[in-house]
Protein backbone atom coordinates (compact mmCIF):
# COMPACT_ATOMS: atom_id res chain seq x y z
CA UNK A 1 0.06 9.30 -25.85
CA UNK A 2 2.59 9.74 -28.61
CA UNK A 3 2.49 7.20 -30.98
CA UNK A 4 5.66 4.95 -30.96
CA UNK A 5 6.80 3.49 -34.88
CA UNK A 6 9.30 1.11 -36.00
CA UNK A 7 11.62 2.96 -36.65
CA UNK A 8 11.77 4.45 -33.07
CA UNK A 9 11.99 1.04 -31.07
CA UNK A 10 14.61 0.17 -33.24
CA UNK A 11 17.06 2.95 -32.10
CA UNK A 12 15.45 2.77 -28.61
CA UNK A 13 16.72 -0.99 -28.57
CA UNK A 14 20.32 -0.38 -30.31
CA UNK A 15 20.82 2.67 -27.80
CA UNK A 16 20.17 -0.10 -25.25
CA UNK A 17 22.73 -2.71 -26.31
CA UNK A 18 25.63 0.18 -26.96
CA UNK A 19 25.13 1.26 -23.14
CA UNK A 20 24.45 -1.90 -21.20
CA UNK A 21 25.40 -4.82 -23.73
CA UNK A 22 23.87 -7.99 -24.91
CA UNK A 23 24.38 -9.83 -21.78
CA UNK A 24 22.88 -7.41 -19.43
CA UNK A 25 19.83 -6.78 -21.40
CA UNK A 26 17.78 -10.31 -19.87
CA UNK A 27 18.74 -9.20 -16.65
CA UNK A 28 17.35 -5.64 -16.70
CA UNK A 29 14.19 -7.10 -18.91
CA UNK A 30 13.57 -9.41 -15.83
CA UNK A 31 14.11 -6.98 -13.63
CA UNK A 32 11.51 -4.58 -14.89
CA UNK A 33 9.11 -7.20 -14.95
CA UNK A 34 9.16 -8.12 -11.40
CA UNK A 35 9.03 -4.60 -10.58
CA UNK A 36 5.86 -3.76 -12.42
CA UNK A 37 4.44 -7.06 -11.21
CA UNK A 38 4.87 -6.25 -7.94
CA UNK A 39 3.93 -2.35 -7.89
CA UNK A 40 0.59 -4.44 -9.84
CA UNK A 41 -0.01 -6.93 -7.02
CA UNK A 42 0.97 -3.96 -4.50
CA UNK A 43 -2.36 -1.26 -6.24
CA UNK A 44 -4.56 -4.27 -6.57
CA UNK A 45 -4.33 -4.87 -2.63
CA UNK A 46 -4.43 -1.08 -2.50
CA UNK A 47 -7.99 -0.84 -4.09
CA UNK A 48 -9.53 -4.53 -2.53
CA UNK A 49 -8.49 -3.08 0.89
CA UNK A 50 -10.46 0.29 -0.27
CA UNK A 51 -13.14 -1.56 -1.43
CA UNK A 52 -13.40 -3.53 1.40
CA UNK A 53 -13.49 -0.56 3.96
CA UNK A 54 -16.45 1.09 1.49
CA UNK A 55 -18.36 -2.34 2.48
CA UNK A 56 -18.05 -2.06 6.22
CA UNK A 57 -18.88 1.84 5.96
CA UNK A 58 -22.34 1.03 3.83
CA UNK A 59 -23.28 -2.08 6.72
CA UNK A 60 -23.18 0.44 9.31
């Protein structure tokens, strides 16, 4: 993975404020959060469901 430096976030996040503004840029932060923490909760059930059908297959 590439590595990221200072100087690099800093135009990443100025980029950011020129094309969505200051006020939009807690909504889309929140946004993104709740995404990733849902696509986390949503592989976590993935694999526990997995693992749980590897259980009942080894019982047998």
């Amino acid at each position: 993975m590439p590595n990221v430096g200072i100087g690099s976030l800093l135009l990443i996040v100025f980029v950011a404020l020129l094309i969505f503004g200051p006020k939009k840029l807690p909504e889309l932060g929140k946004a993104a959060g709740n995404t990733l923490r849902e696509f986390k909760n949503a592989t976590k059930g993935l694999a526990d469901d997995e693992d749980d059908d590897k259980k009942k297959e080894g019982n047998k």
